[in-house]
Protein backbone atom coordinates (compact mmCIF):
# COMPACT_ATOMS: atom_id res chain seq x y z
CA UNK A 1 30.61 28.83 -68.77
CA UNK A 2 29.12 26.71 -65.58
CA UNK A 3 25.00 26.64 -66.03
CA UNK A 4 23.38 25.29 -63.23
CA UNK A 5 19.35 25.06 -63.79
CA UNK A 6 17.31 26.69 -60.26
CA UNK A 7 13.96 26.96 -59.10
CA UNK A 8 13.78 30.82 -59.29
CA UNK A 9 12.13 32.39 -56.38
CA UNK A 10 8.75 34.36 -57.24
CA UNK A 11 10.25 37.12 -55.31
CA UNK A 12 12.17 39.57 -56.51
CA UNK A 13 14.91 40.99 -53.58
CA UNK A 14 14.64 44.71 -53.32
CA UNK A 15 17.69 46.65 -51.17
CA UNK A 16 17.12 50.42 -51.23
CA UNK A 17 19.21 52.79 -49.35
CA UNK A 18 17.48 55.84 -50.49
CA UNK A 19 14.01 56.85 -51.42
CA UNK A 20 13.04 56.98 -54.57
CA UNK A 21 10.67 55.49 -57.36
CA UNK A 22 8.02 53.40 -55.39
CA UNK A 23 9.29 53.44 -52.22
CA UNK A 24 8.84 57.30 -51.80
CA UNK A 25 5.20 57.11 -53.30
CA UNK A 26 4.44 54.83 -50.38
CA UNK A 27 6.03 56.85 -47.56
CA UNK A 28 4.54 60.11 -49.08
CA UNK A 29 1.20 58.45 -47.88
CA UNK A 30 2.50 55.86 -44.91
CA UNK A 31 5.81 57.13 -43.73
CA UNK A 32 6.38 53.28 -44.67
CA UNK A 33 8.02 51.07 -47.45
CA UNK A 34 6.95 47.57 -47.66
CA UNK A 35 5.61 48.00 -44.12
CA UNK A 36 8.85 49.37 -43.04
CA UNK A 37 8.31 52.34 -40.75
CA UNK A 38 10.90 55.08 -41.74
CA UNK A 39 11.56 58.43 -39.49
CA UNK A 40 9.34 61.41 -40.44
CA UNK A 41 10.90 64.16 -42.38
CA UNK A 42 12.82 62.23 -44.97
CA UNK A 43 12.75 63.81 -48.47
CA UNK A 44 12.40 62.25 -52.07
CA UNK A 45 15.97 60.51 -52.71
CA UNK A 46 17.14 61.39 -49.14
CA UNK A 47 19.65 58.59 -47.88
CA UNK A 48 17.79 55.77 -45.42
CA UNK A 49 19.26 55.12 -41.99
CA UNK A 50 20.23 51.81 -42.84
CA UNK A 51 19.64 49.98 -46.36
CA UNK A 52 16.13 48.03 -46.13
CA UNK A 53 15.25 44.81 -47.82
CA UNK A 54 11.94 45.32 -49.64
CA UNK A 55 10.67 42.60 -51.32
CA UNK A 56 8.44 42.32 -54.73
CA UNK A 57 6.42 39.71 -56.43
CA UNK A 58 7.54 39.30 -59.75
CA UNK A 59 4.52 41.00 -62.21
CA UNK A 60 4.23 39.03 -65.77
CA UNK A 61 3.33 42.35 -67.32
CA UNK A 62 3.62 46.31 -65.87
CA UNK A 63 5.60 46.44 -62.52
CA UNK A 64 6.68 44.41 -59.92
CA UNK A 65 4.10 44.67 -56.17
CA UNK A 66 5.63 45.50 -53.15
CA UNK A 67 5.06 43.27 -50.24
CA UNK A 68 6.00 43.11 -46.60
CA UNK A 69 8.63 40.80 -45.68
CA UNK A 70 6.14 38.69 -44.07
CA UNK A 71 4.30 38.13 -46.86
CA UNK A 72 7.68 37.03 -48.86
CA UNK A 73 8.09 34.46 -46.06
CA UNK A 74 4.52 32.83 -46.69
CA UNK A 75 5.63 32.78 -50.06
CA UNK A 76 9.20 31.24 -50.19
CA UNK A 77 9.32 30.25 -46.43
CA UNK A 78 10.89 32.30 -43.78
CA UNK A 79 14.26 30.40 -43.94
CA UNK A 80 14.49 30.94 -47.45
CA UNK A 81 13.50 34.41 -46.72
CA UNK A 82 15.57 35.30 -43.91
CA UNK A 83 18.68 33.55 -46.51
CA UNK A 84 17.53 36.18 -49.13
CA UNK A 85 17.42 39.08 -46.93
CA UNK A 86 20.41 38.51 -45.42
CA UNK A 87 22.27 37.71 -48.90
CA UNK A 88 20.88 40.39 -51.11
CA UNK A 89 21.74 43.41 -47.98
CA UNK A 90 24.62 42.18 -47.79
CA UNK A 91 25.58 42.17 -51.27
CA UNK A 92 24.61 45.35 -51.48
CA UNK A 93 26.79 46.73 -48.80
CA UNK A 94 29.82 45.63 -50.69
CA UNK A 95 28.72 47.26 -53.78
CA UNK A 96 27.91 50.66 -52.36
CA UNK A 97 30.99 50.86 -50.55
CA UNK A 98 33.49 50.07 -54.44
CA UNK A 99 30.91 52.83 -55.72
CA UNK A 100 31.08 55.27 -53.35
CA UNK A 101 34.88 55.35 -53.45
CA UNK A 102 34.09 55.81 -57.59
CA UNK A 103 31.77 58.52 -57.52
CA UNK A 104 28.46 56.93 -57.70
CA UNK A 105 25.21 55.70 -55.81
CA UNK A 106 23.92 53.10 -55.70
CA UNK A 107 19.91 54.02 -54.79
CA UNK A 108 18.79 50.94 -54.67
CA UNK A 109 19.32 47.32 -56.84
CA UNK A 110 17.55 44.15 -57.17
CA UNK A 111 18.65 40.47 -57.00
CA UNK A 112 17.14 37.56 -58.11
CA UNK A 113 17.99 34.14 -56.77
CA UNK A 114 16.54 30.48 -56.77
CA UNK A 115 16.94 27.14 -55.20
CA UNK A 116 19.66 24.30 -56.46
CA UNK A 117 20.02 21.97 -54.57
CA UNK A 118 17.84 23.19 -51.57
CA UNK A 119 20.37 25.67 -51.18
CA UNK A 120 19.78 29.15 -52.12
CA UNK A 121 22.12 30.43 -54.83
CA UNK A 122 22.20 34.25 -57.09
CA UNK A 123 21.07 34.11 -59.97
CA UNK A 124 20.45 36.64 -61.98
CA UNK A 125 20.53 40.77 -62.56
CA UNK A 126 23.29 41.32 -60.45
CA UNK A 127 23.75 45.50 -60.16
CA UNK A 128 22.89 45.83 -63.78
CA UNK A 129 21.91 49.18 -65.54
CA UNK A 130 18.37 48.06 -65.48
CA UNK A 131 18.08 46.10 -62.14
CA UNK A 132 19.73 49.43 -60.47
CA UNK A 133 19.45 52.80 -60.11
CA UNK A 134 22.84 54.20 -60.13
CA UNK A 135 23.55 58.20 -59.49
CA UNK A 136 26.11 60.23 -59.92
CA UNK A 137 27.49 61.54 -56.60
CA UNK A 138 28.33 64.77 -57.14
CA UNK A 139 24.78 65.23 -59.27
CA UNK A 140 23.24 63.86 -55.98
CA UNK A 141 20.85 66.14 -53.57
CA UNK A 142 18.41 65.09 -51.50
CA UNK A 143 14.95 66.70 -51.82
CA UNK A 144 14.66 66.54 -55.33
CA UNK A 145 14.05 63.91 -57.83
CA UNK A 146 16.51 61.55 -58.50
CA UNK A 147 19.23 62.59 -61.13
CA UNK A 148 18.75 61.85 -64.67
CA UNK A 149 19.04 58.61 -65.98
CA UNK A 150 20.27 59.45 -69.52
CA UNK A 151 22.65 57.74 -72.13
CA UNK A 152 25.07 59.83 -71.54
CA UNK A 153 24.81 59.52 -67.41
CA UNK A 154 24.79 56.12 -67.86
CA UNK A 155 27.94 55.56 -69.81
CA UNK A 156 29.86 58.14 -67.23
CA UNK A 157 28.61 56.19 -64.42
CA UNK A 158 29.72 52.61 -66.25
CA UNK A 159 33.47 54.34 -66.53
CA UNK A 160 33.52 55.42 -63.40
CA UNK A 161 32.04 51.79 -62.14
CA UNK A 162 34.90 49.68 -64.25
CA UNK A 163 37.62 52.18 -64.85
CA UNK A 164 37.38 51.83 -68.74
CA UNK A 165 35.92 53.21 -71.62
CA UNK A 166 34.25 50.54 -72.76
CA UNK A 167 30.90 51.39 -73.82
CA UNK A 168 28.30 50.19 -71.03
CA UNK A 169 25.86 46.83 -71.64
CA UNK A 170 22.83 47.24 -73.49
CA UNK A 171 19.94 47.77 -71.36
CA UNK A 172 22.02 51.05 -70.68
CA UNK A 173 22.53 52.66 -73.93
CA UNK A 174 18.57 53.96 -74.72
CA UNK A 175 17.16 57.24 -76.13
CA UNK A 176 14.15 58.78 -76.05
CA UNK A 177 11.55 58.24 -78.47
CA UNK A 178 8.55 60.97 -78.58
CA UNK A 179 7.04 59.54 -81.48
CA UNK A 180 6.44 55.68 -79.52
CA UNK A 181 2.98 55.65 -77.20
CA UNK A 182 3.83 57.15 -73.78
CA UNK A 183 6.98 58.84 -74.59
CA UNK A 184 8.71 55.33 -73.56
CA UNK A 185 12.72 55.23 -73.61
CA UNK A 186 13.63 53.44 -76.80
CA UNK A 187 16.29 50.57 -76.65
CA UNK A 188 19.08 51.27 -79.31
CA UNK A 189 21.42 49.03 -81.65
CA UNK A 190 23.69 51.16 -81.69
C-alpha cells in the first residue's frame, strides 16, 4: 500500500442528484440547496436536472453544515474549489452511470480530498455505504421518502454494485437497536 500524508480540506464535497435528507429540508422552505435555486415542483427524492455540488463544513460532533459554494471558496480558495467541484461531479457521473446499468442509485455521495503537494488529490470515503446513499432502482419513486436503508437493502445493493456475494464492508451491515437512546442504528460484529 502507497500512503501519501495531505492537508485534508475542511470541506466536505457533496454531489446530489436527487433530493433527499438535507437538501429537501432546505428546498421545502427555499426552493434552494446550498444556495442553489432548483425548479418549483420537485418532490422529496425526485431526480435533479443536473447533479449539483453542495458543499459542507466538516462538524466535529452531530452533522456536517451546508454552505454555498462561495463560502467553500473563502474557505479553501476558489481554485482549490473550482478543482473540487469539478473532480467530485465528475466522479460522480462515472459512478452513476456503472450503477444505473446495475440496478441502483446513487442519490447522492460525498468525497473528501486534501492537498499534497499543492496539488489536489482524493482522499478518502470514496462511494462508501456510509458516505452514500445508494437505492434500489426498481424500489425507487419519486414523491416519497427515500427507500429503506436496511441490512438487508444494503447487502442486495453491494451484489448488485460488485457482482459477488461477498458480504458488504462494515459501516453497511447495522441493525436496529430500540433499547440504545434515540432508537440509533446499531453497528454489528457480525
Amino acid at each position: 500500500m502507497v500512503v501519501k500524508k495531505a492537508q485534508p480540506l475542511v470541506i466536505e464535497c457533496v454531489v446530489r442528484g436527487y433530493l433527499a435528507g438535507s437538501g429537501w429540508k432546505e428546498y421545502k422552505q427555499s426552493q434552494t440547496v446550498c444556495g442553489i435555486r432548483l425548479p418549483a415542483g420537485l418532490r422529496e427524492s425526485s431526480e435533479l436536472p443536473e447533479p449539483i455540488f453542495t458543499p459542507a463544513t466538516k462538524a466535529e460532533t452531530g452533522h456536517d453544515e451546508n454552505i454555498s459554494f462561495e463560502t467553500a471558496a473563502g474557505l479553501v480558495g476558489a481554485e482549490i474549489a473550482e478543482q473540487a467541484r469539478a473532480a467530485s461531479l465528475k466522479i460522480y457521473h462515472t459512478a452513476r452511470d456503472y450503477a444505473r446499468g446495475k440496478g441502483i442509485i446513487i442519490a447522492d455521495t460525498k468525497f473528501e480530498f486534501g492537498l499534497f503537494d499543492g496539488d489536489l488529490i482524493l482522499i478518502d470515503e470514496v462511494l462508501t455505504p456510509d458516505s452514500s446513499r445508494f437505492w434500489p432502482a426498481d424500489d425507487y419513486a419519486p414523491g416519497r421518502g427515500s427507500p429503506a436503508s436496511t441490512s438487508s437493502s444494503c447487502a442486495i445493493t453491494w451484489r448488485r454494485w460488485t457482482g459477488t456475494r461477498r458480504r458488504p464492508p462494515r459501516p453497511c451491515r447495522r441493525r436496529w437497536s430500540p433499547g440504545r437512546p434515540g432508537n440509533t442504528w446499531k453497528r454489528t460484529n457480525a
